[in-house]
PDB file of N, CA and C in Angstrom:
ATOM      1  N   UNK A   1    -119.977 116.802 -21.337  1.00  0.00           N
ATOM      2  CA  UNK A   1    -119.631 115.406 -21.190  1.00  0.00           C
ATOM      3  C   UNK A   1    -118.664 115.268 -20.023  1.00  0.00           C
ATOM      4  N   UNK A   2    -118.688 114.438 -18.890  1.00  0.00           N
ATOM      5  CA  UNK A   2    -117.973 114.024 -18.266  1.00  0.00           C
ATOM      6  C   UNK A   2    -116.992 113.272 -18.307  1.00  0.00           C
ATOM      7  N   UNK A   3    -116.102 113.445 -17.033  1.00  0.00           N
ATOM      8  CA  UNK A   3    -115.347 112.064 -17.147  1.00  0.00           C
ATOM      9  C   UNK A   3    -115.522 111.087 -16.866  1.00  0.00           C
ATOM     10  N   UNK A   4    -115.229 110.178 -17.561  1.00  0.00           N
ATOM     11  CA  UNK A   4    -115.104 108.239 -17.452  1.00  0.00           C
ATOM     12  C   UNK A   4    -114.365 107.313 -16.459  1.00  0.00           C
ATOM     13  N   UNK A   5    -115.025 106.874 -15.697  1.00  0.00           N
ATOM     14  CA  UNK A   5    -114.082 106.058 -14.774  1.00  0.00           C
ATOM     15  C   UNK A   5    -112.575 105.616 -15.223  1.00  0.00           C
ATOM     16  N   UNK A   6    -111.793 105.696 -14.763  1.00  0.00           N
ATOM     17  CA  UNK A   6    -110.462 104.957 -15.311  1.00  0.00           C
ATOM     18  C   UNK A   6    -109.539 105.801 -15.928  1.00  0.00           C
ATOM     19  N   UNK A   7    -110.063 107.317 -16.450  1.00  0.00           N
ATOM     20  CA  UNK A   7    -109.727 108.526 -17.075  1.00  0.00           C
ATOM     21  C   UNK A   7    -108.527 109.043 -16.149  1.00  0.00           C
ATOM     22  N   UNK A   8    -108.224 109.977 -16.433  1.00  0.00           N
ATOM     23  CA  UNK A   8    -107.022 110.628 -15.284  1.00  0.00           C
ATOM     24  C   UNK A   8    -107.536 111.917 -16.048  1.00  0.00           C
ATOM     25  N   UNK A   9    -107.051 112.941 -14.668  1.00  0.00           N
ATOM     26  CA  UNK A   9    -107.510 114.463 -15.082  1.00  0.00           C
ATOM     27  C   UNK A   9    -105.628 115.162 -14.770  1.00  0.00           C
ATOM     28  N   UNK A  10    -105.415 115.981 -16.163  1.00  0.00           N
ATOM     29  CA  UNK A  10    -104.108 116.504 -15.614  1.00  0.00           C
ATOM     30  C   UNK A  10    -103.984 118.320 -14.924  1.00  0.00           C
ATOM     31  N   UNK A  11    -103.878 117.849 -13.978  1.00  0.00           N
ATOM     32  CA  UNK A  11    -103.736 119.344 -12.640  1.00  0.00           C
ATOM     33  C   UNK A  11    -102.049 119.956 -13.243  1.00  0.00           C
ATOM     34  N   UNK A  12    -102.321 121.183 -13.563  1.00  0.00           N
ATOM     35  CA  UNK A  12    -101.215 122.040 -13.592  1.00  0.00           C
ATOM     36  C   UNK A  12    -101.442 123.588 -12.855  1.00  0.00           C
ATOM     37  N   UNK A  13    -100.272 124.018 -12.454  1.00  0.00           N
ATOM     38  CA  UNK A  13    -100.667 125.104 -11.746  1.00  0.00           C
ATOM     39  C   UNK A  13     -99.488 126.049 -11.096  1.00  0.00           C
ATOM     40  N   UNK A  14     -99.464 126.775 -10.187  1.00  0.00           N
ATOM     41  CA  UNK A  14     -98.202 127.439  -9.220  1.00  0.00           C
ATOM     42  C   UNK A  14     -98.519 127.323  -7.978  1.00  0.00           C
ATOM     43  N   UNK A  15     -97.801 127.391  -7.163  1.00  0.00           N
ATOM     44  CA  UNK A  15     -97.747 127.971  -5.633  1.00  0.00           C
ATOM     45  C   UNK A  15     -97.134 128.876  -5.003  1.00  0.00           C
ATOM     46  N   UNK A  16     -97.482 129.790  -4.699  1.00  0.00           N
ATOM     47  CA  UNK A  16     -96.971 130.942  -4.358  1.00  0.00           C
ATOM     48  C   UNK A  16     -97.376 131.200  -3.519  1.00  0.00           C
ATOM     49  N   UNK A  17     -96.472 132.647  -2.979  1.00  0.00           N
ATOM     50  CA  UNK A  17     -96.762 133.366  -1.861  1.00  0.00           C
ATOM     51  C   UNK A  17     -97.682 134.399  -1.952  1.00  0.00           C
ATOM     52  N   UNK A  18     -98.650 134.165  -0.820  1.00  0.00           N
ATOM     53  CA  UNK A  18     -99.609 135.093  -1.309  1.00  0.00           C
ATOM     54  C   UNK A  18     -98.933 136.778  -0.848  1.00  0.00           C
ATOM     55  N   UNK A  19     -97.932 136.849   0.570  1.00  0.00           N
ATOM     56  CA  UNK A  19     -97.539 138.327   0.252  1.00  0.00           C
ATOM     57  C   UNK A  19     -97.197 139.066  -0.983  1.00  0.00           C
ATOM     58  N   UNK A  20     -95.781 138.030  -1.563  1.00  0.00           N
ATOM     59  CA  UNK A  20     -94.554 137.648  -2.220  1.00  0.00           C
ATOM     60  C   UNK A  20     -95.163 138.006  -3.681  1.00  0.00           C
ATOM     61  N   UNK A  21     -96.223 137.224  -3.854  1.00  0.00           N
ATOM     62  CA  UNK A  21     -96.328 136.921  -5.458  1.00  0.00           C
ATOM     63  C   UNK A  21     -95.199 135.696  -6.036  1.00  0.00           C
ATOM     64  N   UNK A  22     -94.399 135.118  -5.273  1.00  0.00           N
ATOM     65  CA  UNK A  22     -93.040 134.792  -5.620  1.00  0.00           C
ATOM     66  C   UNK A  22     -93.264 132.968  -5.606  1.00  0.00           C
ATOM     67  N   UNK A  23     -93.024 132.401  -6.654  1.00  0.00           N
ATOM     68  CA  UNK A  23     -93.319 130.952  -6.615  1.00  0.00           C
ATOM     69  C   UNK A  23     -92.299 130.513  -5.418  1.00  0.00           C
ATOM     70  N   UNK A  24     -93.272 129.584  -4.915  1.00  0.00           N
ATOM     71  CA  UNK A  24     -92.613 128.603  -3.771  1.00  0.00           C
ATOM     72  C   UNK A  24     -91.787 127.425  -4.049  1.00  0.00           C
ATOM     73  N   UNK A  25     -90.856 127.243  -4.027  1.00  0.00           N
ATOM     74  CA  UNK A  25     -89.871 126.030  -4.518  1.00  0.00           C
ATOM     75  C   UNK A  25     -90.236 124.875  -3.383  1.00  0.00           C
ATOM     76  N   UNK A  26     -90.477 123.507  -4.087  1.00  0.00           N
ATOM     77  CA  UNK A  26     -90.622 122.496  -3.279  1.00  0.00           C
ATOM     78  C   UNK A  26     -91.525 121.785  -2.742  1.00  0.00           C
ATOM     79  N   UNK A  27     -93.116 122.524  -2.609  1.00  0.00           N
ATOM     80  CA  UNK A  27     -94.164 121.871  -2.153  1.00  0.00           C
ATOM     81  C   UNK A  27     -94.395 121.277  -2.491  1.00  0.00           C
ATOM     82  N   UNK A  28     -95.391 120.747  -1.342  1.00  0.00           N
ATOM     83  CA  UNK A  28     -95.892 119.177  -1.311  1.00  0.00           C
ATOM     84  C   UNK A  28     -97.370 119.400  -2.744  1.00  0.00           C
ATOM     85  N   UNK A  29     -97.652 119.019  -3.430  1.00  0.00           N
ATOM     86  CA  UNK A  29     -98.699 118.645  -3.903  1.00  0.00           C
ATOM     87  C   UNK A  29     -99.747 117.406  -3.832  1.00  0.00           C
ATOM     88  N   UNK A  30    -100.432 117.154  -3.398  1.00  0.00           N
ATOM     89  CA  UNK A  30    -100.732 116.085  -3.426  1.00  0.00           C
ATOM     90  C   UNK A  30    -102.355 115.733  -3.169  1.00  0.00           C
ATOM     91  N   UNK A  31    -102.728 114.224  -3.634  1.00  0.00           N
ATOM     92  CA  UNK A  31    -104.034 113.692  -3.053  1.00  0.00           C
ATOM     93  C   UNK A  31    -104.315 113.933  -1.843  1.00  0.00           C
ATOM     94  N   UNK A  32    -105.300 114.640  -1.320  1.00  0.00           N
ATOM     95  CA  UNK A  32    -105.362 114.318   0.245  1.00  0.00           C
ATOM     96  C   UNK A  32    -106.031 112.699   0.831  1.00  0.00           C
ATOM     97  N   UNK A  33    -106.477 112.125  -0.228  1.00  0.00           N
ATOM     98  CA  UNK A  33    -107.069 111.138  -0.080  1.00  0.00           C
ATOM     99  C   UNK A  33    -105.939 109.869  -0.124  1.00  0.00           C
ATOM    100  N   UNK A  34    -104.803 110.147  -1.043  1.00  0.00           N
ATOM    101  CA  UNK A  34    -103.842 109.361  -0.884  1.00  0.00           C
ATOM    102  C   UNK A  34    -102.712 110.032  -1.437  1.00  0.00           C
ATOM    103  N   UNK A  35    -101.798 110.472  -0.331  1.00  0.00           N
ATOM    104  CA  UNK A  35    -101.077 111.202   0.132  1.00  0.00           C
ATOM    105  C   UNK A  35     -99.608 110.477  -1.674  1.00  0.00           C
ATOM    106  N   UNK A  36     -99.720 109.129  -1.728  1.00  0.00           N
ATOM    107  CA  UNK A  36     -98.734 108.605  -2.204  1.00  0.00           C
ATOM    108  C   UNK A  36     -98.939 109.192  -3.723  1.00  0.00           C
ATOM    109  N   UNK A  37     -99.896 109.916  -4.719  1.00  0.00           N
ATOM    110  CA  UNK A  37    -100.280 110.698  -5.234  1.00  0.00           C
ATOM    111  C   UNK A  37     -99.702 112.318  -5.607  1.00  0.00           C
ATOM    112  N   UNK A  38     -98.338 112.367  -5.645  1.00  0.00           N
ATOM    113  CA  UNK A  38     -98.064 113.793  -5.152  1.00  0.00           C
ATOM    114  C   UNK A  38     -97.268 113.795  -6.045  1.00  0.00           C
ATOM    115  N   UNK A  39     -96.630 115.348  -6.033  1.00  0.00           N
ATOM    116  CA  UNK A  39     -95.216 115.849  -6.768  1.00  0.00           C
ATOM    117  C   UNK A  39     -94.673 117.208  -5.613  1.00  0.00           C
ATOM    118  N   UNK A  40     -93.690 117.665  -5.889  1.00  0.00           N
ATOM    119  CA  UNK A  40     -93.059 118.906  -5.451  1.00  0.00           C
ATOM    120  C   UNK A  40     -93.132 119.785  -6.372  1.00  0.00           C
ATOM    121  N   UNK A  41     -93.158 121.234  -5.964  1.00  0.00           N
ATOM    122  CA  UNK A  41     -92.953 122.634  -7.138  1.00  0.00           C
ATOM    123  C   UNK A  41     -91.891 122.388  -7.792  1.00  0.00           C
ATOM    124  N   UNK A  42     -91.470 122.484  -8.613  1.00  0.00           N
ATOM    125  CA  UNK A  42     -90.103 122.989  -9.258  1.00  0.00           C
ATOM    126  C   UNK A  42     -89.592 124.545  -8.426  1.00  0.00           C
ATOM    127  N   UNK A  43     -88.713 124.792  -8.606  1.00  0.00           N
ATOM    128  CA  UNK A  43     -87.628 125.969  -8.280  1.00  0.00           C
ATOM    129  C   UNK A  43     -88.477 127.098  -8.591  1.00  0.00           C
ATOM    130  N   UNK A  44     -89.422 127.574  -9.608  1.00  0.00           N
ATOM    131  CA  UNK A  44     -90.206 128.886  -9.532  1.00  0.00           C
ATOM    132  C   UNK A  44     -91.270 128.332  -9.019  1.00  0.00           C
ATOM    133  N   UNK A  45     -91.674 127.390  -8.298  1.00  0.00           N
ATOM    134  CA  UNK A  45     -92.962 126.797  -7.925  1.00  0.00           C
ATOM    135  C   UNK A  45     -94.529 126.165  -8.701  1.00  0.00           C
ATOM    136  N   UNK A  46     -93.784 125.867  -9.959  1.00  0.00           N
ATOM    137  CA  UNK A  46     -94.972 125.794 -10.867  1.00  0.00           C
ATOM    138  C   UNK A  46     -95.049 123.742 -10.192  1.00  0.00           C
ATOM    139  N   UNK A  47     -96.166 123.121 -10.555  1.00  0.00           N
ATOM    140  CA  UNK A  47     -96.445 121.571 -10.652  1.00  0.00           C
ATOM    141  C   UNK A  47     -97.129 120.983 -11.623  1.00  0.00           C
ATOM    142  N   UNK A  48     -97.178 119.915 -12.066  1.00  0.00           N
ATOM    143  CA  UNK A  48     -98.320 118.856 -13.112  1.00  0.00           C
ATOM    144  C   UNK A  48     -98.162 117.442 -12.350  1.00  0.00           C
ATOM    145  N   UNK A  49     -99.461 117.394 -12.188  1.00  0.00           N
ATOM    146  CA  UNK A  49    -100.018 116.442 -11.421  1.00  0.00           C
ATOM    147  C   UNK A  49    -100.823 115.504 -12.258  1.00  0.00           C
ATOM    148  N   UNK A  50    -100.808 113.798 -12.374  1.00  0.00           N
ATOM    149  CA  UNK A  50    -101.630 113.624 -13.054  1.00  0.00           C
ATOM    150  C   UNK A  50    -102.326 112.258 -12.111  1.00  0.00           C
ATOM    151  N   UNK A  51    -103.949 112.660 -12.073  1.00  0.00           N
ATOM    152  CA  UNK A  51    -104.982 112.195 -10.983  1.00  0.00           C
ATOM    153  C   UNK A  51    -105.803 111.175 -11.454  1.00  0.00           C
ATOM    154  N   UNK A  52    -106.587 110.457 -10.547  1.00  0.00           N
ATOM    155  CA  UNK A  52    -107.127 109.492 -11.204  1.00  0.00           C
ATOM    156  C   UNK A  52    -108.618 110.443 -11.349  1.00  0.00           C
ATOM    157  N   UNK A  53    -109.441 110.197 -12.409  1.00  0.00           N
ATOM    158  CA  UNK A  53    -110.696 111.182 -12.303  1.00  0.00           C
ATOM    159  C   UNK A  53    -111.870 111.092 -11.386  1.00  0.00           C
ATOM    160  N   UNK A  54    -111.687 110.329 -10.698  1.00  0.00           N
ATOM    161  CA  UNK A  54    -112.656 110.596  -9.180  1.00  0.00           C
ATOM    162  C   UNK A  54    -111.653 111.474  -8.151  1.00  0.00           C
ATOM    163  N   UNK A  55    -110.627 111.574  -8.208  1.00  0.00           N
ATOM    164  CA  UNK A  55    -110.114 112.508  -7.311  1.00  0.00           C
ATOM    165  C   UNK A  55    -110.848 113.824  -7.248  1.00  0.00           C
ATOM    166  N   UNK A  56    -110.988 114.151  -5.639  1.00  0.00           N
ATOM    167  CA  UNK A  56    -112.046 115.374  -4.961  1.00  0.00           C
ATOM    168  C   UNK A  56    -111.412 116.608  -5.084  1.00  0.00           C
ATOM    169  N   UNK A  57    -109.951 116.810  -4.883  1.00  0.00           N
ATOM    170  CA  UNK A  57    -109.188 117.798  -4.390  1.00  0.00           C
ATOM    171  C   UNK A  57    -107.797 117.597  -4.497  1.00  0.00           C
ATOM    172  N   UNK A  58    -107.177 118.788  -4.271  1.00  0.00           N
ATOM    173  CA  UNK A  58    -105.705 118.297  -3.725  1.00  0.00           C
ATOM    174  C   UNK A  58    -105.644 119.420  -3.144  1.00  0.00           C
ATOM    175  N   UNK A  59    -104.090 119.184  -2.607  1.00  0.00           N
ATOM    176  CA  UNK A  59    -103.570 120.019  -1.318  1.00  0.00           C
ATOM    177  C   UNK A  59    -102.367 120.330  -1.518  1.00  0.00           C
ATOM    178  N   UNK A  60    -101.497 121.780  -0.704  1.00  0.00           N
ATOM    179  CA  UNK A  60    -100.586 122.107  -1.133  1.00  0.00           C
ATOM    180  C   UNK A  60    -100.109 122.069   0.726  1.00  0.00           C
ATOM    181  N   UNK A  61     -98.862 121.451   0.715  1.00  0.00           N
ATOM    182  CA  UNK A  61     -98.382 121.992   2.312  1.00  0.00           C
ATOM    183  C   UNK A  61     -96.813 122.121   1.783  1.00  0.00           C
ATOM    184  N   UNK A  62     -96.129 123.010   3.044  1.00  0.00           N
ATOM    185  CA  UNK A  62     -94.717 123.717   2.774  1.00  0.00           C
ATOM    186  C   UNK A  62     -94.402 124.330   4.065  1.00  0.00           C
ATOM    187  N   UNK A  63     -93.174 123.926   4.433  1.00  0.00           N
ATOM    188  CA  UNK A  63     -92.720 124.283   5.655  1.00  0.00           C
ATOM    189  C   UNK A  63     -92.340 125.959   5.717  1.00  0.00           C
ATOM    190  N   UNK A  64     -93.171 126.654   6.957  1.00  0.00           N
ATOM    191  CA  UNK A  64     -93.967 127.952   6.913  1.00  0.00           C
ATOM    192  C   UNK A  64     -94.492 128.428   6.708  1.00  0.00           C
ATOM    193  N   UNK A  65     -95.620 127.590   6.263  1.00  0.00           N
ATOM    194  CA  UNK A  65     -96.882 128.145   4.999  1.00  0.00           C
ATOM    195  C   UNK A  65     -98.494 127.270   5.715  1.00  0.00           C
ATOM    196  N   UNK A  66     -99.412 127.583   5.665  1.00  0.00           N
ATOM    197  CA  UNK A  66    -100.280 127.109   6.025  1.00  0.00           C
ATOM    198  C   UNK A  66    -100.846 126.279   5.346  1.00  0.00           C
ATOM    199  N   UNK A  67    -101.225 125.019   5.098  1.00  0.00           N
ATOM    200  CA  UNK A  67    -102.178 124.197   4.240  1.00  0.00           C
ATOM    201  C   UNK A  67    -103.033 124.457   3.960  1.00  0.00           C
ATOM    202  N   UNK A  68    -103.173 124.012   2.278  1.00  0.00           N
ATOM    203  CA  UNK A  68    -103.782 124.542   1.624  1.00  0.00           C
ATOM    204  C   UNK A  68    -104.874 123.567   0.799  1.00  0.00           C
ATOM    205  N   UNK A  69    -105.789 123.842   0.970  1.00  0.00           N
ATOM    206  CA  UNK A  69    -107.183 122.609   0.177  1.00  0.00           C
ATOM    207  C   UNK A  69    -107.931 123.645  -1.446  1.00  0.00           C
ATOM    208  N   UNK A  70    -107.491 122.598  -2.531  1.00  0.00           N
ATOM    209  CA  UNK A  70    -108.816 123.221  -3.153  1.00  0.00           C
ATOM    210  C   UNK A  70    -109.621 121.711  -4.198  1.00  0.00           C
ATOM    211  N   UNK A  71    -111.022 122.067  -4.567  1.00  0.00           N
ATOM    212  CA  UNK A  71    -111.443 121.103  -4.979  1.00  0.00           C
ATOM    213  C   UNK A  71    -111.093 120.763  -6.470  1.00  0.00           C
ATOM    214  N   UNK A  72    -111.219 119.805  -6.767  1.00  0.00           N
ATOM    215  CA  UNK A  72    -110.939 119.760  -8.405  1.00  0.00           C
ATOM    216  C   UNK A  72    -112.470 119.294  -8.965  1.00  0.00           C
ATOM    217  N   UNK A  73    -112.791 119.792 -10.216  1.00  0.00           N
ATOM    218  CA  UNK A  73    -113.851 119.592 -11.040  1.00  0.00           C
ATOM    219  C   UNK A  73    -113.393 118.572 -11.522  1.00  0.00           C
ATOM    220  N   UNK A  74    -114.983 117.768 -11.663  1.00  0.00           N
ATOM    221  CA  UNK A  74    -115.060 116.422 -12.945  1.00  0.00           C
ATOM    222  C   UNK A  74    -114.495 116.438 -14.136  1.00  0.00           C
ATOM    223  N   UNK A  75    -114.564 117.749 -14.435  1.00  0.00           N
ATOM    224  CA  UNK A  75    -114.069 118.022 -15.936  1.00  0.00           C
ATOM    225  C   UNK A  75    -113.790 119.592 -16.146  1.00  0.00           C
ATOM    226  N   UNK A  76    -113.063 120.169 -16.744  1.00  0.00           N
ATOM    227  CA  UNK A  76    -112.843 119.210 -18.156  1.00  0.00           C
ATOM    228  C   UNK A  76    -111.368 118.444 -17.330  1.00  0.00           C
ATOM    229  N   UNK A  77    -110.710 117.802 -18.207  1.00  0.00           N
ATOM    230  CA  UNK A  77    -109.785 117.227 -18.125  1.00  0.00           C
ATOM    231  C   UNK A  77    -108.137 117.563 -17.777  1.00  0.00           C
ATOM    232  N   UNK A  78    -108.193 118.365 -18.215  1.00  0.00           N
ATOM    233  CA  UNK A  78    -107.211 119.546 -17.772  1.00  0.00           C
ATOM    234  C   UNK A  78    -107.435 120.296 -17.159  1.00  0.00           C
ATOM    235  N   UNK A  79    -107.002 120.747 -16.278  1.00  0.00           N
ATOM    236  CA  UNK A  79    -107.355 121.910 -15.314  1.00  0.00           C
ATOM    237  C   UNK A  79    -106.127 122.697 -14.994  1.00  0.00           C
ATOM    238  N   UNK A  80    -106.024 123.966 -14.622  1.00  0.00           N
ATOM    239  CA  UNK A  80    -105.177 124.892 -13.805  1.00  0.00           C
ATOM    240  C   UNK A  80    -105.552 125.524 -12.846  1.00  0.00           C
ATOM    241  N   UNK A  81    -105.217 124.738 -11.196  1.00  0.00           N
ATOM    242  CA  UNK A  81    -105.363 125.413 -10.014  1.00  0.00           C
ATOM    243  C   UNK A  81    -103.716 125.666  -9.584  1.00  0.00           C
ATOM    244  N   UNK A  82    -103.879 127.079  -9.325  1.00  0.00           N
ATOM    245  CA  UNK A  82    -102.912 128.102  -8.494  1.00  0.00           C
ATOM    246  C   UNK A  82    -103.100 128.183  -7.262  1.00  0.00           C
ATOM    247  N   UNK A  83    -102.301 128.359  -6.343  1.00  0.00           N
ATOM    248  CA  UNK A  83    -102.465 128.394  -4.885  1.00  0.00           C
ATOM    249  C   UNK A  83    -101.814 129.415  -4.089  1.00  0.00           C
ATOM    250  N   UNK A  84    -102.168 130.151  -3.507  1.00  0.00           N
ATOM    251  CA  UNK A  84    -101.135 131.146  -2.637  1.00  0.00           C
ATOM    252  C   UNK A  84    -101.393 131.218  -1.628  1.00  0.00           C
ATOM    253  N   UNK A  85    -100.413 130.502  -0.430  1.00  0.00           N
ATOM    254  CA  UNK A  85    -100.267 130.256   0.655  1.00  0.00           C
ATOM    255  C   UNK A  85     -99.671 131.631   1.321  1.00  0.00           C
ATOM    256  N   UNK A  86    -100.226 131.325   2.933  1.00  0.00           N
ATOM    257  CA  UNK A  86    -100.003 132.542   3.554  1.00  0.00           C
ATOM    258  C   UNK A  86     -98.862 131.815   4.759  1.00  0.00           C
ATOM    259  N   UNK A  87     -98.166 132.483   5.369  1.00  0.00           N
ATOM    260  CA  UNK A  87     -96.965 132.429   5.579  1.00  0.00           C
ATOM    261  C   UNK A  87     -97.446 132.534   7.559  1.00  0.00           C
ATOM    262  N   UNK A  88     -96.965 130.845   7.951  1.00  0.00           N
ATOM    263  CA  UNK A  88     -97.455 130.432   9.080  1.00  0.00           C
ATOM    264  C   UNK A  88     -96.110 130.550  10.509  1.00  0.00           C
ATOM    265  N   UNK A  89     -96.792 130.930  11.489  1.00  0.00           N
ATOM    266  CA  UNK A  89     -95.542 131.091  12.675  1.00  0.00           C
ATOM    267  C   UNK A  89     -95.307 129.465  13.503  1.00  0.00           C
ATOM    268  N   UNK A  90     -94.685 129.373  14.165  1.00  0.00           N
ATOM    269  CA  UNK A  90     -94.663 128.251  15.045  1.00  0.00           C
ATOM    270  C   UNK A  90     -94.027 128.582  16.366  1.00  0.00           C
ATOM    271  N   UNK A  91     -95.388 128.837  17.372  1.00  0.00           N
ATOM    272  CA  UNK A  91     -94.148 129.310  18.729  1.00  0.00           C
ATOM    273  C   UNK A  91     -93.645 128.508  19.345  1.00  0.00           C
ATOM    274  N   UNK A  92     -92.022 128.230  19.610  1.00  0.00           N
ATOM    275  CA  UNK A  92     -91.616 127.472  20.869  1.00  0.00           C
ATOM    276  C   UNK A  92     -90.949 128.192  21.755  1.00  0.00           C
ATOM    277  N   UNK A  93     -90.141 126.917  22.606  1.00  0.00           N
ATOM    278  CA  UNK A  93     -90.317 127.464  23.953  1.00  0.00           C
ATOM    279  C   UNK A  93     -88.672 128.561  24.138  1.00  0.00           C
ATOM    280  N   UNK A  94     -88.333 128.711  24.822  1.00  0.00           N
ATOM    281  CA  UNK A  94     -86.906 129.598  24.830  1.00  0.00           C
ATOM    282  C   UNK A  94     -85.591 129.027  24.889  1.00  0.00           C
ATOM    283  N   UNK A  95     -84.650 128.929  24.346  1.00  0.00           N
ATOM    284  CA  UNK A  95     -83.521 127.738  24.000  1.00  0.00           C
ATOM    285  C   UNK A  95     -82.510 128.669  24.821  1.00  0.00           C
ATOM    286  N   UNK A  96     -82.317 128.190  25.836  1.00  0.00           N
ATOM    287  CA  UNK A  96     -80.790 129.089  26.724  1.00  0.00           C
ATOM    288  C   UNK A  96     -79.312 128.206  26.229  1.00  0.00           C
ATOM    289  N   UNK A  97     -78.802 128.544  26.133  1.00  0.00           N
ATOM    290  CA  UNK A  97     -77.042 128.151  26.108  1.00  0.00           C
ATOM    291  C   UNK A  97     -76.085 129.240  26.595  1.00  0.00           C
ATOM    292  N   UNK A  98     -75.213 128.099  26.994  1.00  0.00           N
ATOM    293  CA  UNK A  98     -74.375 128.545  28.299  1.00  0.00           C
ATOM    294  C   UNK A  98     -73.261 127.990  27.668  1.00  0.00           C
ATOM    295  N   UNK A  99     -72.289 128.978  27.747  1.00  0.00           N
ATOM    296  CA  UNK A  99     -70.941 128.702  27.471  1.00  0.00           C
ATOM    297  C   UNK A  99     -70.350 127.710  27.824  1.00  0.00           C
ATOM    298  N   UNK A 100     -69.369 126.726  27.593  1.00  0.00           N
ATOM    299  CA  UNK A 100     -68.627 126.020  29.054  1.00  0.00           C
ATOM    300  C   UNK A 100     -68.887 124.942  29.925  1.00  0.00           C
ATOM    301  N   UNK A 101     -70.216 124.893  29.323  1.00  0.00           N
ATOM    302  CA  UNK A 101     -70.741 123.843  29.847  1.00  0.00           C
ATOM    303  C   UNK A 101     -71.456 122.699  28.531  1.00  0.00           C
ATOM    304  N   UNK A 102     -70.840 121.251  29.003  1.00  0.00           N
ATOM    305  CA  UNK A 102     -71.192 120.081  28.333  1.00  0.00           C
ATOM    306  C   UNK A 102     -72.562 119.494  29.090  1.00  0.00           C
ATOM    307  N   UNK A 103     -73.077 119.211  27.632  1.00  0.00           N
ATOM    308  CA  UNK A 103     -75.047 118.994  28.020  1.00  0.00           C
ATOM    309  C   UNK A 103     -74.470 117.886  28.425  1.00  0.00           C
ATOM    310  N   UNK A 104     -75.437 117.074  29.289  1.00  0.00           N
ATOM    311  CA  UNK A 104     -75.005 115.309  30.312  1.00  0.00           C
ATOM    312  C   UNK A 104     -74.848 114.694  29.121  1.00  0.00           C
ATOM    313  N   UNK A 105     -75.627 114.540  27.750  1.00  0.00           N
ATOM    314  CA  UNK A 105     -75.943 113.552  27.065  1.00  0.00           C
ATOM    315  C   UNK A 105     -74.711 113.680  26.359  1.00  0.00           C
ATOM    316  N   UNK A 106     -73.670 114.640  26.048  1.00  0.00           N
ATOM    317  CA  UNK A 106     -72.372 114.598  25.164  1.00  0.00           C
ATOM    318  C   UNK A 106     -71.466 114.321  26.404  1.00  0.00           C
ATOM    319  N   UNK A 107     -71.540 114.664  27.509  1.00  0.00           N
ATOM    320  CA  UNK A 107     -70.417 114.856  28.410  1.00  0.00           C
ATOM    321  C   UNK A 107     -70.538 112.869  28.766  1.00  0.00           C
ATOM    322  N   UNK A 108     -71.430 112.521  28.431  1.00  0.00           N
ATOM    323  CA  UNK A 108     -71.541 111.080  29.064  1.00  0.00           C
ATOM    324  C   UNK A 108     -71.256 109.875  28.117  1.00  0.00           C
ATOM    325  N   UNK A 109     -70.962 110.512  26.579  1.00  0.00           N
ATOM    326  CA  UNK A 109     -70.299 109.522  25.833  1.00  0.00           C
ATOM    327  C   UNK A 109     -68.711 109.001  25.457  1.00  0.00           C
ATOM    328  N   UNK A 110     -68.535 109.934  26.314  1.00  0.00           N
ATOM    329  CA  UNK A 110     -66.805 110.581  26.070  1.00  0.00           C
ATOM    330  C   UNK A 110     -66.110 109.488  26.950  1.00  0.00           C
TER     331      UNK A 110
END
């Protein structure tokens, strides 16, 4: 038996590190379809999410971690998706500082 329009499906689960094994504190959980849909991990990284039952998926994002998609089933009604994110770089450019010297933008409010 499926679900019924108007139903809600409740998503519980973890996020973790996939090196680590180690729950992720803080992620984003959420609808990708509507972002306003979401929660954060708790402190060992566990979440409960509760969706409307046409929802496709959800998503996990976390600053250093790569985004993460998985789908959700029609049913049953409860579900437990786990996630283990892999651990993302960001290159920039080279930051010089110099002793002694005031950047224009502080030296020009003074």
């Amino acid at each position: 038996m499926g679900v019924l329009a108007g139903q809600t499906i409740r998503v519980t689960g973890k996020v973790l590190d996939k090196t680590t094994q180690e729950g992720i504190p803080f992620c984003n959980v959420y609808n990708p379809d509507d972002p306003t849909q979401g929660i954060s991990t708790d402190l060992d990284g566990y979440y409960e999410l509760l969706l409307p039952a046409e929802t496709q998926g959800i998503a996990v994002s976390a600053i250093g971690y790569e985004l993460q998609y998985k789908a959700i089933a029609a049913s049953p009604a409860e579900q437990e998706i786990n996630f283990f994110l892999t651990s993302s770089t960001v290159d920039i450019q080279e930051v010089v500082l110099i002793a002694g010297e005031d950047p224009p933008c502080l030296s020009s409010a003074r």
